[in-house]
PDB file of N, CA and C in Angstrom:
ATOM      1  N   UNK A   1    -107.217   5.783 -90.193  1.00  0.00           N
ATOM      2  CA  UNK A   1    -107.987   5.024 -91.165  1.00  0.00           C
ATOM      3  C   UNK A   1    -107.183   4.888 -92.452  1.00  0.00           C
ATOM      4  N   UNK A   2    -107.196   3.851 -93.259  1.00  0.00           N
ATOM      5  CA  UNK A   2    -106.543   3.263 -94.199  1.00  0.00           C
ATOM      6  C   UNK A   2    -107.668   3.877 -95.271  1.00  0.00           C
ATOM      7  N   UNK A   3    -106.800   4.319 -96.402  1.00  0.00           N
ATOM      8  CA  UNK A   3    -107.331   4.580 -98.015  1.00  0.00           C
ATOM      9  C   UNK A   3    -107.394   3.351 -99.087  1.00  0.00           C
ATOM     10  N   UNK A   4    -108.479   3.360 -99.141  1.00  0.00           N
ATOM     11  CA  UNK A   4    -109.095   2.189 -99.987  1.00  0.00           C
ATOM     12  C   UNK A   4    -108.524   2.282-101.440  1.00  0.00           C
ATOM     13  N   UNK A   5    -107.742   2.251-102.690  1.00  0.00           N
ATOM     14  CA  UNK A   5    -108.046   2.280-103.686  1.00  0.00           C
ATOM     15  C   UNK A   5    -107.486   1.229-104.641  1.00  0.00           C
ATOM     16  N   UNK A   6    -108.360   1.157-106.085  1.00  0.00           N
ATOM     17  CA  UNK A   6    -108.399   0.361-107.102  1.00  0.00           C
ATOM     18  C   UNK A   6    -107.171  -0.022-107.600  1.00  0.00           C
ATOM     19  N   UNK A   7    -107.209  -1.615-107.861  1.00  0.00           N
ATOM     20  CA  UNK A   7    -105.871  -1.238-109.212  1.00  0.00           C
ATOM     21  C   UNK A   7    -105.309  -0.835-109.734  1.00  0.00           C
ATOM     22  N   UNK A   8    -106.351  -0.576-110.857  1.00  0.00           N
ATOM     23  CA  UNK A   8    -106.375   0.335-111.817  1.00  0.00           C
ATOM     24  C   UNK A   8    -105.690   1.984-111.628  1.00  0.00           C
ATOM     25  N   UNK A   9    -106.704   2.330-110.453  1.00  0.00           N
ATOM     26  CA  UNK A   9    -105.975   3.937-109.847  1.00  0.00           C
ATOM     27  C   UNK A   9    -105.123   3.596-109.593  1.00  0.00           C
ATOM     28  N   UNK A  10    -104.093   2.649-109.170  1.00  0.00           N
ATOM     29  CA  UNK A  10    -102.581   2.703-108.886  1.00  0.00           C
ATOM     30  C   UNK A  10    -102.224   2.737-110.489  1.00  0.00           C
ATOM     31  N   UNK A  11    -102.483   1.724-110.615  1.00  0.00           N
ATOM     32  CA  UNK A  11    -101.603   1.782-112.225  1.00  0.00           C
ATOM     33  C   UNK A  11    -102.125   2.928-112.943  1.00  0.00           C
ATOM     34  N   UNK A  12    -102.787   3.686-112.574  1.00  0.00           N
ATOM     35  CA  UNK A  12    -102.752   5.104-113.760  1.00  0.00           C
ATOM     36  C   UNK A  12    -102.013   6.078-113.081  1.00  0.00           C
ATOM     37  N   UNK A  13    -101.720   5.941-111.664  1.00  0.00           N
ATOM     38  CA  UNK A  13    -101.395   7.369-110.932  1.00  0.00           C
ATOM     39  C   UNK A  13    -100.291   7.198-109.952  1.00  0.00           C
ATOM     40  N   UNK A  14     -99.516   5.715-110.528  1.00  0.00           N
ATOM     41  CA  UNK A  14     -98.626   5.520-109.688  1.00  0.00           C
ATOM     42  C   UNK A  14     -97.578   6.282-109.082  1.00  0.00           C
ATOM     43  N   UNK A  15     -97.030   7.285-109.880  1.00  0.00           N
ATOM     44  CA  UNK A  15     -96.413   8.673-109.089  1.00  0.00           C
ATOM     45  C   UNK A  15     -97.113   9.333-108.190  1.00  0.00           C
ATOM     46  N   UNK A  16     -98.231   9.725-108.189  1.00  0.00           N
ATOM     47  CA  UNK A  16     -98.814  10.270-106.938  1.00  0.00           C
ATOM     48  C   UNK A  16     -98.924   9.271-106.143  1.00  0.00           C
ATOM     49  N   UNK A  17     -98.824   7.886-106.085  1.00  0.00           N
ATOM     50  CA  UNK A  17     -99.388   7.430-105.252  1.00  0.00           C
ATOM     51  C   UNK A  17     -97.877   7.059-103.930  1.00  0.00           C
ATOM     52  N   UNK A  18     -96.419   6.842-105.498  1.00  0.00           N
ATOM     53  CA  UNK A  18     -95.442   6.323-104.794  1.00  0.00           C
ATOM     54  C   UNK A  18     -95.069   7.924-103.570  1.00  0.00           C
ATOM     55  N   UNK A  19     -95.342   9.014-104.665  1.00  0.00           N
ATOM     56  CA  UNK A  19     -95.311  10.118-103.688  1.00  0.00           C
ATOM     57  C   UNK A  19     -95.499  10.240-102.326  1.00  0.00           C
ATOM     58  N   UNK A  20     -97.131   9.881-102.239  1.00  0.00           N
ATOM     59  CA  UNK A  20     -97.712   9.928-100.895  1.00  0.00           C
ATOM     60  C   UNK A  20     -97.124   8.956 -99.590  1.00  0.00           C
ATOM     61  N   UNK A  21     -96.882   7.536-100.479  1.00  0.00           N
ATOM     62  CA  UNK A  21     -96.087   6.771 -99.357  1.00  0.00           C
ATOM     63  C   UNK A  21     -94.776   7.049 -98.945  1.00  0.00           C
ATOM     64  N   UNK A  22     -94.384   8.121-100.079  1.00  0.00           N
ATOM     65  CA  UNK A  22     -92.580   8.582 -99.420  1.00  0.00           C
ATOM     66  C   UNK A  22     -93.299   9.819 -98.122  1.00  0.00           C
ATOM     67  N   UNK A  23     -94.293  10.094 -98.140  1.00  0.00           N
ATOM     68  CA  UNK A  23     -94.764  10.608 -97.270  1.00  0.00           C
ATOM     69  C   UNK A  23     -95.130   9.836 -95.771  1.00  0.00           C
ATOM     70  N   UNK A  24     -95.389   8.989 -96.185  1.00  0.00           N
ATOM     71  CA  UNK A  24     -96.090   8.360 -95.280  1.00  0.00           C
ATOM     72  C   UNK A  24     -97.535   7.880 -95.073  1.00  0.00           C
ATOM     73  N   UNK A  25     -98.376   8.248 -95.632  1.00  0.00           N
ATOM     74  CA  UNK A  25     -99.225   7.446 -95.731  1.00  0.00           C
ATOM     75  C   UNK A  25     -99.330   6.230 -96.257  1.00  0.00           C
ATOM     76  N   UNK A  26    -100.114   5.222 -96.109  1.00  0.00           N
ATOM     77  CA  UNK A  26    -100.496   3.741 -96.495  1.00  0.00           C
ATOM     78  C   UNK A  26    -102.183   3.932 -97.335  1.00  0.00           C
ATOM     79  N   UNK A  27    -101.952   2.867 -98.254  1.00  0.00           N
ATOM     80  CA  UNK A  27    -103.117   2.310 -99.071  1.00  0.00           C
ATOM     81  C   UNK A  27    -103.095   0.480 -98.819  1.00  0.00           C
ATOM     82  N   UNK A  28    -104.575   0.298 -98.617  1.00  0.00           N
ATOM     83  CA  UNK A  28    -104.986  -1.109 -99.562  1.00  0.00           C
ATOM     84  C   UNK A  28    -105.603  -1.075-100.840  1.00  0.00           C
ATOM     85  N   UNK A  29    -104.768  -2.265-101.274  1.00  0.00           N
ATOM     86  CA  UNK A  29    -105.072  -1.950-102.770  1.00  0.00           C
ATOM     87  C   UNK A  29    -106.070  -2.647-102.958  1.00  0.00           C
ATOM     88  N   UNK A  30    -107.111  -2.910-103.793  1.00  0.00           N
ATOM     89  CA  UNK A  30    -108.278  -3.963-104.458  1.00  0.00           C
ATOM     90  C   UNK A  30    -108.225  -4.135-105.648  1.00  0.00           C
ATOM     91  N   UNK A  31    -108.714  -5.537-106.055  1.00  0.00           N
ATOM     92  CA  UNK A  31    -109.035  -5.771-107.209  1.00  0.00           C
ATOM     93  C   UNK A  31    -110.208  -6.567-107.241  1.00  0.00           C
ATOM     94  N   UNK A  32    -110.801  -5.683-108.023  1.00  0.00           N
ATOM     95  CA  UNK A  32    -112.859  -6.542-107.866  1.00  0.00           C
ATOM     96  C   UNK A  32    -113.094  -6.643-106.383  1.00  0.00           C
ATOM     97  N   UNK A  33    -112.729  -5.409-105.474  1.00  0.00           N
ATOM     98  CA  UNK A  33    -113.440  -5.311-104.701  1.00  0.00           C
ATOM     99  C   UNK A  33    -112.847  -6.645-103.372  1.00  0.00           C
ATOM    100  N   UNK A  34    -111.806  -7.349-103.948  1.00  0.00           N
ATOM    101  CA  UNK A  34    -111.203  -7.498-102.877  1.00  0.00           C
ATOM    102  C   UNK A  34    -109.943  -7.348-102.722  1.00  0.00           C
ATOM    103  N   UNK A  35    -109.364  -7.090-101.636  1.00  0.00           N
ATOM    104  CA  UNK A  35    -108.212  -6.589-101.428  1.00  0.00           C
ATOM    105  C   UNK A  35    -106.926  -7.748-101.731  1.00  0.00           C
ATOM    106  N   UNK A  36    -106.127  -6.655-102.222  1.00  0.00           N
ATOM    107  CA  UNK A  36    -104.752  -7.672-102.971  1.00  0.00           C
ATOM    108  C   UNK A  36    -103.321  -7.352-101.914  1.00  0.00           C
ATOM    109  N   UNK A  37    -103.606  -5.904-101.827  1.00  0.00           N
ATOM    110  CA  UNK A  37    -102.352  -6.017-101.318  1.00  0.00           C
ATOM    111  C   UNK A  37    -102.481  -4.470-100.139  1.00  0.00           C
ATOM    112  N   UNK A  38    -101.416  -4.669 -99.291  1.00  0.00           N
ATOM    113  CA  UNK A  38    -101.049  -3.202 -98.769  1.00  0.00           C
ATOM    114  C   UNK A  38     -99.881  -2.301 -99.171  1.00  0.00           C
ATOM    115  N   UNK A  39     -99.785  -1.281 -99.801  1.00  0.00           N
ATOM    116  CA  UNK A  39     -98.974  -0.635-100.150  1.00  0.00           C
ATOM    117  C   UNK A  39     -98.679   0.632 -98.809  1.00  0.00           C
ATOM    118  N   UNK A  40     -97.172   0.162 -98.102  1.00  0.00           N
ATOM    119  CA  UNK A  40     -96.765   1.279 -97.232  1.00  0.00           C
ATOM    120  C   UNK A  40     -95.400   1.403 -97.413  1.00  0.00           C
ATOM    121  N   UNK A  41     -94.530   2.686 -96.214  1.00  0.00           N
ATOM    122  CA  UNK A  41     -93.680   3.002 -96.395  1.00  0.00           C
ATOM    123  C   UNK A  41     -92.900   1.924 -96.333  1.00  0.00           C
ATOM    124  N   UNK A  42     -91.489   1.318 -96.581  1.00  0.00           N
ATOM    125  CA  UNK A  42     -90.458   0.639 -95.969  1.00  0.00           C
ATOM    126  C   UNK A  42     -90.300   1.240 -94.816  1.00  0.00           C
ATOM    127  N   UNK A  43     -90.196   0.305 -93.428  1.00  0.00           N
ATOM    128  CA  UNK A  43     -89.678   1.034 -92.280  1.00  0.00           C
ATOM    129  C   UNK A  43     -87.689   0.771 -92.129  1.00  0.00           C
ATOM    130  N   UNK A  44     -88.029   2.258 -91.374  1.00  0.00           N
ATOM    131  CA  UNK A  44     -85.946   2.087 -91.564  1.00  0.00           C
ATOM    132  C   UNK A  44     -84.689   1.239 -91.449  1.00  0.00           C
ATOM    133  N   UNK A  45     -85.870   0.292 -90.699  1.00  0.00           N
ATOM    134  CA  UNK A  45     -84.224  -0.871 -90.364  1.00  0.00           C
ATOM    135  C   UNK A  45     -84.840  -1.890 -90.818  1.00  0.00           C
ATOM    136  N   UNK A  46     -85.763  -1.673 -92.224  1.00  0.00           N
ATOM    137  CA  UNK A  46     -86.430  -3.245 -92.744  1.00  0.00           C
ATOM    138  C   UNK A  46     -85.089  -4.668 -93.680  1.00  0.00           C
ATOM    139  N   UNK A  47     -83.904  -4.104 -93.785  1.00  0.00           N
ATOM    140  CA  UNK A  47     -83.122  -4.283 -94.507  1.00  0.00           C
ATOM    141  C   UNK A  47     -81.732  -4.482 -93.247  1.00  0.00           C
ATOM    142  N   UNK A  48     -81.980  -3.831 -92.083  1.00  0.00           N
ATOM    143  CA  UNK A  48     -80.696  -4.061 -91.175  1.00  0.00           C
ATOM    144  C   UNK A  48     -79.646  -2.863 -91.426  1.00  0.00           C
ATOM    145  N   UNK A  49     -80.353  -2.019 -92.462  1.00  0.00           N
ATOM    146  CA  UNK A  49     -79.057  -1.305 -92.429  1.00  0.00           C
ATOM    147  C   UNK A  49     -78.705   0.122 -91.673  1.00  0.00           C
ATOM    148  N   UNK A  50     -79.950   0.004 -90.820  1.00  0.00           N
ATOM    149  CA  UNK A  50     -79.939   1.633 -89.913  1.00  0.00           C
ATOM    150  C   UNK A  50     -79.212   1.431 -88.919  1.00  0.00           C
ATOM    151  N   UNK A  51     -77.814   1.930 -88.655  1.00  0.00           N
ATOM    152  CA  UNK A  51     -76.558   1.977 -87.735  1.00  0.00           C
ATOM    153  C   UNK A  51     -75.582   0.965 -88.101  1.00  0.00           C
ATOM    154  N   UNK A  52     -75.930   0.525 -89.206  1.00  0.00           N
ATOM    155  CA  UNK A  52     -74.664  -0.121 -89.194  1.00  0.00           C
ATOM    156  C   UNK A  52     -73.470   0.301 -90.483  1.00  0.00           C
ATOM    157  N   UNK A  53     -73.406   1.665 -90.001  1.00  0.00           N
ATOM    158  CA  UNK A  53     -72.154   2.378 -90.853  1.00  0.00           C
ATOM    159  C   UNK A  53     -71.401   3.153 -89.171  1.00  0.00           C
ATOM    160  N   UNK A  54     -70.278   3.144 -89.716  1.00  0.00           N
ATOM    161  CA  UNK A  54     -69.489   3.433 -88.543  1.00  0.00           C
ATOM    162  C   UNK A  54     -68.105   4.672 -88.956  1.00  0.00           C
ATOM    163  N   UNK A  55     -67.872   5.784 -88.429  1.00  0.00           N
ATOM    164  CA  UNK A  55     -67.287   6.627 -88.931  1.00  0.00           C
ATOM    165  C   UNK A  55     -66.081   6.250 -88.753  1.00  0.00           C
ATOM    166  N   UNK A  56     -64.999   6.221 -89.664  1.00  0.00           N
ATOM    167  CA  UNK A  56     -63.517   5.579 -89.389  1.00  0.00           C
ATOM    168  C   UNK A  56     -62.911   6.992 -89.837  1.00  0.00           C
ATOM    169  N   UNK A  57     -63.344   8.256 -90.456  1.00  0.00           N
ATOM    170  CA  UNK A  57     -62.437   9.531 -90.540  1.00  0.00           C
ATOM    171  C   UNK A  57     -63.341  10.379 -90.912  1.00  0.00           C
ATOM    172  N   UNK A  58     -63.277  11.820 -90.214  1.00  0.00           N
ATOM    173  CA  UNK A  58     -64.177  12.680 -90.533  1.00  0.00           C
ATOM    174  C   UNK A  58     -63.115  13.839 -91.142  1.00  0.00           C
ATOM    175  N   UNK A  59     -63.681  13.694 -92.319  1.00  0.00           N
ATOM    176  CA  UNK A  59     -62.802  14.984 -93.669  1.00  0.00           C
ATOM    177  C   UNK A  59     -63.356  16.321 -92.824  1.00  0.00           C
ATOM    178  N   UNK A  60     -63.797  16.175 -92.388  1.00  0.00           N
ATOM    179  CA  UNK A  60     -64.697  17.837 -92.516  1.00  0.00           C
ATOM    180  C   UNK A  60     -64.506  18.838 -91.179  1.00  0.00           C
ATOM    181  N   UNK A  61     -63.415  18.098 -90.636  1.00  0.00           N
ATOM    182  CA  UNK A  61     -62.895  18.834 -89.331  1.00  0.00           C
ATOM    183  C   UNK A  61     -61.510  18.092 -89.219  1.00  0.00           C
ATOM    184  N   UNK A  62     -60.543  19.181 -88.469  1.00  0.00           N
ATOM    185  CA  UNK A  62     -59.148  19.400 -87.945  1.00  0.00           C
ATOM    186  C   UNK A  62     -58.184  18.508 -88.912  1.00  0.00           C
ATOM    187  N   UNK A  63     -57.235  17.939 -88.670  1.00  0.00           N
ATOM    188  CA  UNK A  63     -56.361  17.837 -89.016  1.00  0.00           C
ATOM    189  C   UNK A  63     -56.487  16.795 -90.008  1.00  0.00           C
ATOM    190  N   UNK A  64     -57.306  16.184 -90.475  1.00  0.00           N
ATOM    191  CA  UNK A  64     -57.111  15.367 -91.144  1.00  0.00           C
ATOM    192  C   UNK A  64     -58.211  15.873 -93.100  1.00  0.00           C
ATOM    193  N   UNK A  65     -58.241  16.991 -92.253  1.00  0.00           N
ATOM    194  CA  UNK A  65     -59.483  17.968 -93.717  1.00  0.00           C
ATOM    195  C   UNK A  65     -58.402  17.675 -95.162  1.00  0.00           C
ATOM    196  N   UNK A  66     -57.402  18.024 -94.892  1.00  0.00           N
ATOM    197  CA  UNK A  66     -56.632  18.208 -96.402  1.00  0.00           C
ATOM    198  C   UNK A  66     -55.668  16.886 -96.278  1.00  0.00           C
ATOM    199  N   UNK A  67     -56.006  15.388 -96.741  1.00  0.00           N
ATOM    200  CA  UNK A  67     -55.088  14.405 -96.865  1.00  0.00           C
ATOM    201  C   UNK A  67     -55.361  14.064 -98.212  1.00  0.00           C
ATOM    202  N   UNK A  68     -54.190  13.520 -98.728  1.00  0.00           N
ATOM    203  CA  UNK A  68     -54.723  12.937-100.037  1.00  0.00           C
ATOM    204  C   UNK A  68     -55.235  11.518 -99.642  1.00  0.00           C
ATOM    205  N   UNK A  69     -55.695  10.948-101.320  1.00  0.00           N
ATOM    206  CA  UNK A  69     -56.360   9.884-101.285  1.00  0.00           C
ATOM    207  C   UNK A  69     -55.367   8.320-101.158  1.00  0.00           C
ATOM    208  N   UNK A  70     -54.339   8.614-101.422  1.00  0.00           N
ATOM    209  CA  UNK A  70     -53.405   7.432-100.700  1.00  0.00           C
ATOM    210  C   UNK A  70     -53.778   7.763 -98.720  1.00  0.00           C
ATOM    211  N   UNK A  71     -53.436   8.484 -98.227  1.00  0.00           N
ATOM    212  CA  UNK A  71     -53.498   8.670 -97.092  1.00  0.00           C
ATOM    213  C   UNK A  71     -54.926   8.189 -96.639  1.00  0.00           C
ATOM    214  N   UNK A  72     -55.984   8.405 -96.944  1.00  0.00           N
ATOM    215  CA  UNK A  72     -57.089   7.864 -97.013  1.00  0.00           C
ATOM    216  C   UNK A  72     -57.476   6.640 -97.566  1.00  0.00           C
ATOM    217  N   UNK A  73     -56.759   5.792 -97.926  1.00  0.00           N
ATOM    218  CA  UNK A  73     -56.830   4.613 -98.414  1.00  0.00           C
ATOM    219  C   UNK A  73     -56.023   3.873 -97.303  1.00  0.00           C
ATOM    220  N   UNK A  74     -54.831   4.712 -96.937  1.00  0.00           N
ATOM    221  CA  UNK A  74     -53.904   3.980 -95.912  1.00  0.00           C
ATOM    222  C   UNK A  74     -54.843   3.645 -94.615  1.00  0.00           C
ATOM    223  N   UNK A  75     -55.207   4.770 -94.316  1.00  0.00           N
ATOM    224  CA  UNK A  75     -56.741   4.468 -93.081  1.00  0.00           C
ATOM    225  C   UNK A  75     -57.885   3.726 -93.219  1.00  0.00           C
ATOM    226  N   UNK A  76     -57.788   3.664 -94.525  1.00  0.00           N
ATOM    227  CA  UNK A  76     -59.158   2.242 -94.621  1.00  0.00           C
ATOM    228  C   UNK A  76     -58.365   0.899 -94.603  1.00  0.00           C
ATOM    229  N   UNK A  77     -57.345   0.750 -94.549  1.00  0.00           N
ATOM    230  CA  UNK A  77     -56.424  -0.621 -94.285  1.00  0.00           C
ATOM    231  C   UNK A  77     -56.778  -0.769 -93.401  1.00  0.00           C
ATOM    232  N   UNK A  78     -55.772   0.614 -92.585  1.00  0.00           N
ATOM    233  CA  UNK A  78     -55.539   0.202 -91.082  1.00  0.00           C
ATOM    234  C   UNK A  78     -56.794  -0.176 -90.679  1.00  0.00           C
ATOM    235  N   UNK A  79     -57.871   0.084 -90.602  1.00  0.00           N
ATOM    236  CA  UNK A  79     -58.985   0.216 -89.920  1.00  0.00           C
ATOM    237  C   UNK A  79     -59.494  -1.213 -90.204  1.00  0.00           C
ATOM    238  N   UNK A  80     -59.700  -1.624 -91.139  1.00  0.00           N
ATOM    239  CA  UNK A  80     -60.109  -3.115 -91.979  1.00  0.00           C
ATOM    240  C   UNK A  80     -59.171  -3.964 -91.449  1.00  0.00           C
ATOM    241  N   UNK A  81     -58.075  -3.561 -91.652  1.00  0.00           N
ATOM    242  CA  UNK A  81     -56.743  -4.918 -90.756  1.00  0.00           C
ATOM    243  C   UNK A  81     -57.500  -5.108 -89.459  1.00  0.00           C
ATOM    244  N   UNK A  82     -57.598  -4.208 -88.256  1.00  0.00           N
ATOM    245  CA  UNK A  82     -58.081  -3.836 -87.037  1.00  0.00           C
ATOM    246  C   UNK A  82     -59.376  -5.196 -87.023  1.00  0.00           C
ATOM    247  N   UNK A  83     -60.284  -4.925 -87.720  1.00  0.00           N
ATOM    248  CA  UNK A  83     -61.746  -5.465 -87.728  1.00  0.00           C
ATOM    249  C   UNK A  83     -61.307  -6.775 -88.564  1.00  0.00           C
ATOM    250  N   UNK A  84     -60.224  -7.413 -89.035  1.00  0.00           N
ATOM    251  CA  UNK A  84     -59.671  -8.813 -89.758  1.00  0.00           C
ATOM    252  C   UNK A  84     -60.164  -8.570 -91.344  1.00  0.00           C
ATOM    253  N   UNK A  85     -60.367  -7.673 -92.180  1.00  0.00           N
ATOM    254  CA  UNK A  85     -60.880  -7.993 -92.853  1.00  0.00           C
ATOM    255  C   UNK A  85     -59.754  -7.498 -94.120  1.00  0.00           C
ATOM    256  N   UNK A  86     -59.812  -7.780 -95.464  1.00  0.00           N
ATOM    257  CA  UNK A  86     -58.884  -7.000 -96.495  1.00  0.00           C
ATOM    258  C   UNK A  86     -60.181  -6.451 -97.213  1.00  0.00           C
ATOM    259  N   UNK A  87     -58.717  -5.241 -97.661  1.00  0.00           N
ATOM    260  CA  UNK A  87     -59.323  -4.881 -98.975  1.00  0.00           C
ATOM    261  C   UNK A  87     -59.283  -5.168 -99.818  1.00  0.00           C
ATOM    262  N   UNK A  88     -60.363  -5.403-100.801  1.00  0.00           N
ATOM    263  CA  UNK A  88     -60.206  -5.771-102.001  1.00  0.00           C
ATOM    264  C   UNK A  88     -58.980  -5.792-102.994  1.00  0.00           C
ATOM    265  N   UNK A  89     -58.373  -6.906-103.919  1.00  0.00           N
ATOM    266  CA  UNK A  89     -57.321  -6.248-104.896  1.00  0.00           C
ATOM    267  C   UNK A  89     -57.222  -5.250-105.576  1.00  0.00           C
ATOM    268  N   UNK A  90     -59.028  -4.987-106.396  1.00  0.00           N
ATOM    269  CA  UNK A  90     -59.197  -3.868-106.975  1.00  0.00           C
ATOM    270  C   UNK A  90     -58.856  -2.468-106.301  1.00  0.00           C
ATOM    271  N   UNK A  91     -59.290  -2.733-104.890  1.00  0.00           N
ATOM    272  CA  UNK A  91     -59.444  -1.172-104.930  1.00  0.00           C
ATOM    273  C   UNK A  91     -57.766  -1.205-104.377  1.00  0.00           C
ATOM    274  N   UNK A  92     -56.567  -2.105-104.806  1.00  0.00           N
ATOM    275  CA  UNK A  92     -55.441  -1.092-104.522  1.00  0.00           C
ATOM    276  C   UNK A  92     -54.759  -0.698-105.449  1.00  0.00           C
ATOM    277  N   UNK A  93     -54.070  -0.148-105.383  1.00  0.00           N
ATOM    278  CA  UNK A  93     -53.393   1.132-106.214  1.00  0.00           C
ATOM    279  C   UNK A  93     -51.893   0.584-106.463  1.00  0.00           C
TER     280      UNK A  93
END
C-alpha cells in the first residue's frame, strides 16, 4: 500500500521524506486532496548507466599494484586506441 501525503508535509519534512525513498519506500503526493505527483526511488538502470563501466586495470592486485601515473595513462591509450576512440588533449601530459 502506497502513503498518502500533503504538500505541504513534503515541503516541511523533505529530509525525512528524501530519506525514506533512499530507502525505498514510495509516496503520492496531494494537493487539495488531489494527487500531483508520485514520489519514488530512481530505479538502477533509469539513466543506462548500470554495467556500462568496464574494468581496463585493477590497482589492487599483482603486478600492476605499484605503477606510476604515466604508466597508467599509457593503458588508458592503449585501451581507448583498441575501442577507436582518443583521449582528450587535456588530459595529456
Amino acid at each position: 500500500m502506497q502513503t498518502i501525503i500533503g504538500l505541504k508535509e513534503l515541503r516541511n519534512n523533505t529530509e525525512k521524506y528524501i530519506g525514506a525513498v533512499k530507502r525505498g519506500r514510495s509516496f503520492m503526493v496531494v494537493r487539495r486532496s488531489e494527487p500531483v505527483f508520485h514520489l519514488a526511488p530512481v530505479p538502477v538502470d533509469e539513466w543506462g548507466d548500470e554495467g556500462t563501466w568496464e574494468t581496463i586495470l585493477d590497482l589492487t592486485k599483482g603486478k600492476d599494484r605499484n605503477i606510476t601515473a604515466g604508466q597508467l595513462l599509457k593503458y588508458i591509450r592503449e585501451f581507448d586506441a583498441k575501442q577507436g576512440r582518443k583521449v582528450s588533449s587535456k588530459a595529456r601530459s
